[in-house]
Protein backbone atom coordinates (compact mmCIF):
# COMPACT_ATOMS: atom_id res chain seq x y z
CA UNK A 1 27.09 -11.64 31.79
CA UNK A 2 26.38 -10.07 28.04
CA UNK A 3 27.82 -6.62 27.29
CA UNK A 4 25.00 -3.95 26.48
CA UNK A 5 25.13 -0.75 25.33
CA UNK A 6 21.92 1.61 24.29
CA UNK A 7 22.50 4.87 23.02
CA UNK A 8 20.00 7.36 23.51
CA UNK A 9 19.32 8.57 27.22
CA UNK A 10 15.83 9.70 26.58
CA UNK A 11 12.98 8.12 28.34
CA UNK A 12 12.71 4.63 26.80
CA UNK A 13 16.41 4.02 26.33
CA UNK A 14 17.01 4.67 30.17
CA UNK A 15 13.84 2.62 31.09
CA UNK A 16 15.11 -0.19 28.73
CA UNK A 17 18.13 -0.16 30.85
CA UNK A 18 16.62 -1.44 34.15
CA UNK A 19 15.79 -4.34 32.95
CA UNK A 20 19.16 -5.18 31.23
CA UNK A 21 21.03 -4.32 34.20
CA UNK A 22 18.38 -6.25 36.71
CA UNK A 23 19.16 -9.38 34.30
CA UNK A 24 23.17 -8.88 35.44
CA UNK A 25 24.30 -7.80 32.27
CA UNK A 26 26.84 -5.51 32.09
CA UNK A 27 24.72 -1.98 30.72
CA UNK A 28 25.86 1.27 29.11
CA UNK A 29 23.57 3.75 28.54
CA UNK A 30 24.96 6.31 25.98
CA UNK A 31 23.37 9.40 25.54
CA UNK A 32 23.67 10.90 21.94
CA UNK A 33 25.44 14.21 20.85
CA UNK A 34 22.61 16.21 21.73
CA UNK A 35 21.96 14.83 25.48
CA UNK A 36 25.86 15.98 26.80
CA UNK A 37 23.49 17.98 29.45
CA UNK A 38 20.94 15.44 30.14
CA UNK A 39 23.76 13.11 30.71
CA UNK A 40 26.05 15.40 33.05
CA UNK A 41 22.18 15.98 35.14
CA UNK A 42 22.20 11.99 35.83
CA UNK A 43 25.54 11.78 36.96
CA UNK A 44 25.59 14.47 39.17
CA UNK A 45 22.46 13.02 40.63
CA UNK A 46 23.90 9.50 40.94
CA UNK A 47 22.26 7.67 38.33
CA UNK A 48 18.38 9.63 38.95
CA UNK A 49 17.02 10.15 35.69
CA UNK A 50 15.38 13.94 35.74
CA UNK A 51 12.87 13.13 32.74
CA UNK A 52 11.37 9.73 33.92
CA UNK A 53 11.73 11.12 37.83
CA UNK A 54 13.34 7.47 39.23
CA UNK A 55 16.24 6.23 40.30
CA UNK A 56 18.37 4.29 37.49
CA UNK A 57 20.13 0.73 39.03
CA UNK A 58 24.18 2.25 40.24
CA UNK A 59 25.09 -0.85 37.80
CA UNK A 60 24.35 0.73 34.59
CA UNK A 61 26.69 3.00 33.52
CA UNK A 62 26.05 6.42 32.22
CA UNK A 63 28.62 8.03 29.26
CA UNK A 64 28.17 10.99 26.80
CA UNK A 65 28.58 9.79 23.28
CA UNK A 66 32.10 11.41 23.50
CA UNK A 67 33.24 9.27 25.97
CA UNK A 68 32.14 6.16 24.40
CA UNK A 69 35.76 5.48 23.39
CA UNK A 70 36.89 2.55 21.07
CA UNK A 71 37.69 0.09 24.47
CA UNK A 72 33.83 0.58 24.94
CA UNK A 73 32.56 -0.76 21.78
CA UNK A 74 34.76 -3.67 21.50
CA UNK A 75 32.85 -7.11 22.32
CA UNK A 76 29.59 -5.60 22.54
CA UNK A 77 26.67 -8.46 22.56
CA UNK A 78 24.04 -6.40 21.92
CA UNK A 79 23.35 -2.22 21.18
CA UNK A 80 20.10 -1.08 21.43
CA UNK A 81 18.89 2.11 19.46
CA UNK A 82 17.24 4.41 21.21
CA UNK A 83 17.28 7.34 19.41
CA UNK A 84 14.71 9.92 17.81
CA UNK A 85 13.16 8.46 14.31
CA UNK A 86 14.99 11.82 13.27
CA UNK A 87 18.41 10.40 14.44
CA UNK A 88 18.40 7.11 12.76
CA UNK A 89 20.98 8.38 10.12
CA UNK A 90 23.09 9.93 12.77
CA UNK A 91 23.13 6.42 14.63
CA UNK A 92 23.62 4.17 11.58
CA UNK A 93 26.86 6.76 10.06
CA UNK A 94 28.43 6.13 13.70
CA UNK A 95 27.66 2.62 14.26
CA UNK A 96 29.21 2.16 10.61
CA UNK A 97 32.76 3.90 11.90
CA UNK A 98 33.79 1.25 14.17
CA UNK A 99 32.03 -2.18 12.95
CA UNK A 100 32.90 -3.65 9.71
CA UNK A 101 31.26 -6.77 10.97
CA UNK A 102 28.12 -8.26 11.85
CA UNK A 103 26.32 -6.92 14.56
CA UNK A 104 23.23 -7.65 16.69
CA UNK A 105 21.17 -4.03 16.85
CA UNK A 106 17.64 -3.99 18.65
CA UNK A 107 15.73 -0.90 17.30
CA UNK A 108 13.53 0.60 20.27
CA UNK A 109 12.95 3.31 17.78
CA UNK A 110 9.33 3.56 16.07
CA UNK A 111 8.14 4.78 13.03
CA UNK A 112 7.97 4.63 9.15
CA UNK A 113 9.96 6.60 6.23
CA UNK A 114 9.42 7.55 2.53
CA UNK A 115 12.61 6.33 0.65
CA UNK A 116 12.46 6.85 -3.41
CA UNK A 117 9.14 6.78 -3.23
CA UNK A 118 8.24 3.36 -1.06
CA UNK A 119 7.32 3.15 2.45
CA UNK A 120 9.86 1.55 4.28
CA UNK A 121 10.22 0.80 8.02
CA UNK A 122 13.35 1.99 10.37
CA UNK A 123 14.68 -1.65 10.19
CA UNK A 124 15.46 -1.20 6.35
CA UNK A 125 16.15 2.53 6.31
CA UNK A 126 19.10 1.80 8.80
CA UNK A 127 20.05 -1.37 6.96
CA UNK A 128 20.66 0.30 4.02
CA UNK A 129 22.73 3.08 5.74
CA UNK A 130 24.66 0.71 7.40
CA UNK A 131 25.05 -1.51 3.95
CA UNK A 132 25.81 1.62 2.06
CA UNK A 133 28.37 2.15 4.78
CA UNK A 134 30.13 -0.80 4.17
CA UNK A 135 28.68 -2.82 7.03
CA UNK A 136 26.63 -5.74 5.02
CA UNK A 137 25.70 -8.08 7.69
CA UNK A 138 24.20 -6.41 10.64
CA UNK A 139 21.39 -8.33 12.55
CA UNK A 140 18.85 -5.72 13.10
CA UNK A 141 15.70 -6.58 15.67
CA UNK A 142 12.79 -4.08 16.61
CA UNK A 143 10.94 -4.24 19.47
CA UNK A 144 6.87 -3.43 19.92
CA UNK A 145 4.07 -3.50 22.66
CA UNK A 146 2.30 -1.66 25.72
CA UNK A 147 5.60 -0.55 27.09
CA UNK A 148 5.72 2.69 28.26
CA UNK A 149 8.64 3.78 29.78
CA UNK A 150 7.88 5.16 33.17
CA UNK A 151 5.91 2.13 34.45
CA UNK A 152 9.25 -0.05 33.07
CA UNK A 153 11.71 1.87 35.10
CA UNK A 154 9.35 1.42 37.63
CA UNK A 155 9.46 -2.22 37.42
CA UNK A 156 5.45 -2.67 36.56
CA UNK A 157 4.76 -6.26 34.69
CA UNK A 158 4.86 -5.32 30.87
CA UNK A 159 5.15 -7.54 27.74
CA UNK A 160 7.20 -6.93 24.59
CA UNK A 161 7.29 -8.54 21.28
CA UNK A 162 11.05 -8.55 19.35
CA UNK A 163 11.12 -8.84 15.93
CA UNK A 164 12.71 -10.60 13.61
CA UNK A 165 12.88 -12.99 10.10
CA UNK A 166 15.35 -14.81 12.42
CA UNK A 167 13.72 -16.21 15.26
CA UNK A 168 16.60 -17.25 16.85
CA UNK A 169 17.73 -13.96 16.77
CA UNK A 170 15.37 -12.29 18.99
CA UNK A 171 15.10 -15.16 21.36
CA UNK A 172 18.77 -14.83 21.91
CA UNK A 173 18.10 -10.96 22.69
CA UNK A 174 15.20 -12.21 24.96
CA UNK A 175 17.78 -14.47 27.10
CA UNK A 176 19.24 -11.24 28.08
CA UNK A 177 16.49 -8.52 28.77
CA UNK A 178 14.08 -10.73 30.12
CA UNK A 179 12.87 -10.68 33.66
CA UNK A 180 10.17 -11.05 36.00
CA UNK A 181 8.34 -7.80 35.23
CA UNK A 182 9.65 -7.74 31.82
CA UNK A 183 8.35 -10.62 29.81
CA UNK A 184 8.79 -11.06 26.02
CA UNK A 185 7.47 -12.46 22.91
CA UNK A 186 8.82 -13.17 19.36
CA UNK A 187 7.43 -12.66 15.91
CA UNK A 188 9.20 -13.22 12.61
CA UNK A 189 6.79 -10.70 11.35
CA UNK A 190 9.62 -8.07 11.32
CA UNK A 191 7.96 -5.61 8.84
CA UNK A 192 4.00 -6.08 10.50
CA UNK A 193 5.18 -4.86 13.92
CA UNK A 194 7.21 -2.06 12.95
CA UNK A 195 4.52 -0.70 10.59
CA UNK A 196 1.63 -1.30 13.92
CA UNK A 197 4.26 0.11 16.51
CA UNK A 198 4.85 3.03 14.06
CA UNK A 199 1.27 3.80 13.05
CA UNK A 200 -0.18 3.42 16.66
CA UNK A 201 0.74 6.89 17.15
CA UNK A 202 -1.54 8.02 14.92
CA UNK A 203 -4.35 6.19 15.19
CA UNK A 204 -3.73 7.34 19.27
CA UNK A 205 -4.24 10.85 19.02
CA UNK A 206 -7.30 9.90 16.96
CA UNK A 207 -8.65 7.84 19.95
CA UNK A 208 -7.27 10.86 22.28
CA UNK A 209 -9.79 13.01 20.56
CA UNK A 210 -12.65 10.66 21.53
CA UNK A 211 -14.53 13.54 23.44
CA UNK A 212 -14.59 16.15 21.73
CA UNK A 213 -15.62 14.34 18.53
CA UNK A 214 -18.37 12.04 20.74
CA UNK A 215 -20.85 14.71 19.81
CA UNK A 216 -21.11 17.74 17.71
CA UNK A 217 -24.47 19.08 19.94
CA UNK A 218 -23.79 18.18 23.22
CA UNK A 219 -22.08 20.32 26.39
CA UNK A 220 -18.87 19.44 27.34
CA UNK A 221 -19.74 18.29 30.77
CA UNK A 222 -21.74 15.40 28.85
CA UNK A 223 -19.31 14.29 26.64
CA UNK A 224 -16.91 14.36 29.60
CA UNK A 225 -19.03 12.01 31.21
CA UNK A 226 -19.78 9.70 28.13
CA UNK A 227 -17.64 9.54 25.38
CA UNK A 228 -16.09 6.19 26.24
CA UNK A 229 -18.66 5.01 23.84
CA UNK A 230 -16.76 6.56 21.05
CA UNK A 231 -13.65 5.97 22.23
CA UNK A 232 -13.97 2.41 22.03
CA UNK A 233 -15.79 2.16 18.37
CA UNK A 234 -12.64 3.95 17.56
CA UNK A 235 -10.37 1.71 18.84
CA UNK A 236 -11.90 -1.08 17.01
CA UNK A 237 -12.29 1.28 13.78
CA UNK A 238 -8.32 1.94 14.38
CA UNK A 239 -6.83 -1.89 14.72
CA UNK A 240 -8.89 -2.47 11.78
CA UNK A 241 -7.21 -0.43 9.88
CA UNK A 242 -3.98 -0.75 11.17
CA UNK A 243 -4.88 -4.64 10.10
CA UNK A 244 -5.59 -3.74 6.38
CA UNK A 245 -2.25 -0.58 6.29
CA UNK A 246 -0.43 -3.95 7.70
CA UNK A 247 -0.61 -6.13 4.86
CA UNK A 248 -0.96 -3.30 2.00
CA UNK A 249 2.97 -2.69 3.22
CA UNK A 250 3.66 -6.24 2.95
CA UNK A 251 3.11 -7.39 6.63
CA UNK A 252 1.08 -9.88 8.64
CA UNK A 253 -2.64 -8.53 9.03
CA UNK A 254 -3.15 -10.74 12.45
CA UNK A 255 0.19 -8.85 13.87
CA UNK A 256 -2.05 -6.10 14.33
CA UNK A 257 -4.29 -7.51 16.88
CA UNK A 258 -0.98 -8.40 18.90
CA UNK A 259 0.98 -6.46 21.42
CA UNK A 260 2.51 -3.94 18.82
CA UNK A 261 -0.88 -3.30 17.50
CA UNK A 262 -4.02 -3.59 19.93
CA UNK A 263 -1.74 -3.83 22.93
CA UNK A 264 0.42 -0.64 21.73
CA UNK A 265 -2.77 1.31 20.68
CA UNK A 266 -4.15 0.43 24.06
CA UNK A 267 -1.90 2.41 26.37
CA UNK A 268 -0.77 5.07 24.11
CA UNK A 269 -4.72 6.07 24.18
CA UNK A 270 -4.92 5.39 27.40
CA UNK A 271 -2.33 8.42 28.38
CA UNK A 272 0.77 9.73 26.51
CA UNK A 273 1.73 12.43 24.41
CA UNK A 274 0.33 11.56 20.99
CA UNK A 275 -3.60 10.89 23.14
CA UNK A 276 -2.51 14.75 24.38
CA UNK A 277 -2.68 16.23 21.26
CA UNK A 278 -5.41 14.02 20.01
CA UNK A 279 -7.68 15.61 22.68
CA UNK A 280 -6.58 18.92 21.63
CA UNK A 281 -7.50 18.49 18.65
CA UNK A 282 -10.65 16.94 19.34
CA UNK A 283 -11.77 20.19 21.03
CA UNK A 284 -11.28 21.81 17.88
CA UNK A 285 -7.82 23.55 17.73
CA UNK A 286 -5.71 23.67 14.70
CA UNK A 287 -2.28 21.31 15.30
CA UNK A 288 0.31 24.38 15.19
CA UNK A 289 -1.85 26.15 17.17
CA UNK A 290 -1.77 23.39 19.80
CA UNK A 291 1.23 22.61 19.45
CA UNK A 292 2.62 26.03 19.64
CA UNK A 293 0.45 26.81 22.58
CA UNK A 294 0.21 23.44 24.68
CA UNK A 295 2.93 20.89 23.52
CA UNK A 296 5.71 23.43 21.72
CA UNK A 297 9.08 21.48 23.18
CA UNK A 298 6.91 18.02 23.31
CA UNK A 299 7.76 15.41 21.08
CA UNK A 300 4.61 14.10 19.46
CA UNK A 301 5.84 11.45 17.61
CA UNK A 302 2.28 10.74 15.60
CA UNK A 303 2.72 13.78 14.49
CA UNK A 304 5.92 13.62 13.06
CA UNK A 305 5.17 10.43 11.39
CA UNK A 306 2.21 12.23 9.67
CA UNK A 307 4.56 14.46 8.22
CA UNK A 308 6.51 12.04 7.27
CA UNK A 309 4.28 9.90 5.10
CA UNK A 310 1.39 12.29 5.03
CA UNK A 311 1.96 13.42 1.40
CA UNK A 312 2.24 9.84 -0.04
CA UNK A 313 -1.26 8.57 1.71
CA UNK A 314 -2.74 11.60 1.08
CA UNK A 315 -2.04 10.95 -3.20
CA UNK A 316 -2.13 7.45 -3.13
CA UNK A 317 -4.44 6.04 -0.50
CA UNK A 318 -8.35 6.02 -0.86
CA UNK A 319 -10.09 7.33 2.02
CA UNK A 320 -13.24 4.77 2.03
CA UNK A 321 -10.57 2.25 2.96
CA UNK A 322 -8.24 4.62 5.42
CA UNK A 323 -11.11 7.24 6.38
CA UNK A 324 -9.44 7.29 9.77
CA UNK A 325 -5.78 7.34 9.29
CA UNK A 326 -6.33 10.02 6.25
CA UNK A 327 -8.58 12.32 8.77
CA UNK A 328 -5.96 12.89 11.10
CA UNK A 329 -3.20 13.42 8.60
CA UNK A 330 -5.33 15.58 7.03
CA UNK A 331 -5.80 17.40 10.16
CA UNK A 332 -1.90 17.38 10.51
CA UNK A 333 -0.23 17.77 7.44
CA UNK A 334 -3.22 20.36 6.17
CA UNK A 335 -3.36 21.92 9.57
CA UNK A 336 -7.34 21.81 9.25
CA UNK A 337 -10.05 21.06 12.16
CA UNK A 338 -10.19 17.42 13.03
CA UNK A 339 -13.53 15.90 11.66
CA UNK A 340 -14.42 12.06 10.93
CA UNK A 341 -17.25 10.98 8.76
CA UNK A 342 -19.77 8.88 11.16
């Protein structure tokens, strides 16, 4: 039996949980300072989680972050990171207060950052928190894929990919989170699937937007009917893409035809909440105005990460090589109508 703990008790980071706990690990789910309430709401409803609507396993058990005293985070085998992209220096200035060792972290956390000027993935960004921290020799992992998490905590068959230079590393991790339903890959292509797990959220909402940008002349109840044509030549448009962005930012281009790539891009098209505001925009609204008047408390992580690195693609990238990626960040970051040159 390993010792588990994931903090952050938002959808993924309770769904990740089943799986640990099914594989008898001993599992602590830790919600983060802001999710005291979230956290009291499962415990007073016996481990049912009221954002993902299903029961949690009675074996995992649920703390605030306040409770997660120092008895708790001795011995740990492996903590998961399941925080916002926005909390990843929150998470890395705690972890550093009580280790001063090496650590095995698995990042369940997507998405890319703009540090002096270079892009740089959430693997490094917390690395060098944690190094500048004092904590030099933390093993950090990231996982990728078509893993969303209501149909884990319901137990549906899904397949992961864990990342890391160290292969040994994630198939150590893999020991203990694998199961039946659950099954798991490895890549030492640490940098490749972070950048295609990140960047699938854009190129999502693109895909989301499929119908209203199938035709400029047709009625709606047409391109209702027909617009999976363009929704797939946009899907093939997008991995492309994601392909070259890959190894421009120093990764493996074939990574993007795996399951953090094509398989990721797959089912976050296929429903989610980046595809949601892709189809709003595809029907012509303005991103704060859909966002303000369909999606205002909704996380839309795509979005966020177009904000994020927006400004540096829009300056440095050329558009004939990233006409799609630029299009929707223009859309984003600009706030302008979402249009793509056929």
């Amino acid at each position: 039996m390993k010792k588990i703990v994931i903090i952050g008790a938002g959808a993924m980071g309770s769904a990740f949980a089943v799986p640990c706990a099914d594989n008898s690990n001993q599992v602590f789910l830790v919600g983060s300072f802001l999710e005291d309430k979230l956290i009291q709401e499962i415990k007073s409803l016996n481990n049912f989680h009221p954002v993902l609507k299903s029961q949690l396993p009675e074996n995992i058990k649920v703390l605030k972050f306040s409770e997660f005293d120092n008895k708790l985070k001795e011995n740990i085998d492996l903590l998961v990171v399941g925080v916002s992209s926005k909390g990843i220096q929150w998470i890395g200035d705690e972890i550093s207060k009580f280790y001063k060792n090496t650590i095995d972290i698995l990042l369940l956390t997507k998405g890319l950052a703009v540090i002096d000027d270079k892009f740089e993935t959430l693997a490094e960004k917390l690395n060098k928190i944690l190094i500048k921290n004092g904590l030099k020799n933390s093993k950090i992992s990231a996982v990728g894929g078509p893993c969303l998490a209501n149909g884990l905590v319901n137990r549906i068959n899904s397949s992961v990919v864990l990342a890391n230079e160290n292969l040994d590393i994630v198939k150590n991790i893999g020991k203990m989170i694998s199961t039946k339903y659950y099954s798991t890959e490895y890549s030492n292509d640490l940098i490749g699937v972070e950048v295609c797990a990140a960047t699938k959220n854009i190129y999502s909402m693109l895909i989301g937007a499929s119908e209203g940008l199938s035709s400029n002349s047709l009625d709606n109840q047409i391109k209702n009917k027909y617009y999976l044509n363009t929704a797939a030549s946009l899907a093939y448009k997008s991995v492309s893409e994601m392909k070259i962005l890959t190894k421009k930012l120093n990764g493996k281009a074939e990574t993007a035809y795996g399951l953090s790539g094509l398989g990721d891009l797959y089912v976050s098209s296929a429903g989610g909440r980046n595809s949601k505001m892709g189809y709003y925009l595809g029907q012509g609204h303005l991103f704060k105005e859909a966002k303000e008047k369909f999606m205002k408390d909704i996380t839309v992580e795509g979005a966020d990460l177009a904000f994020e690195i927006g400004p540096k693609i829009l300056q440095e990238f050329d558009k004939k090589e990233f006409p799609l990626l630029i299009s929707v960040i223009e859309s984003i970051y600009n706030n302008k109508k979402l249009e793509i040159c056929w």
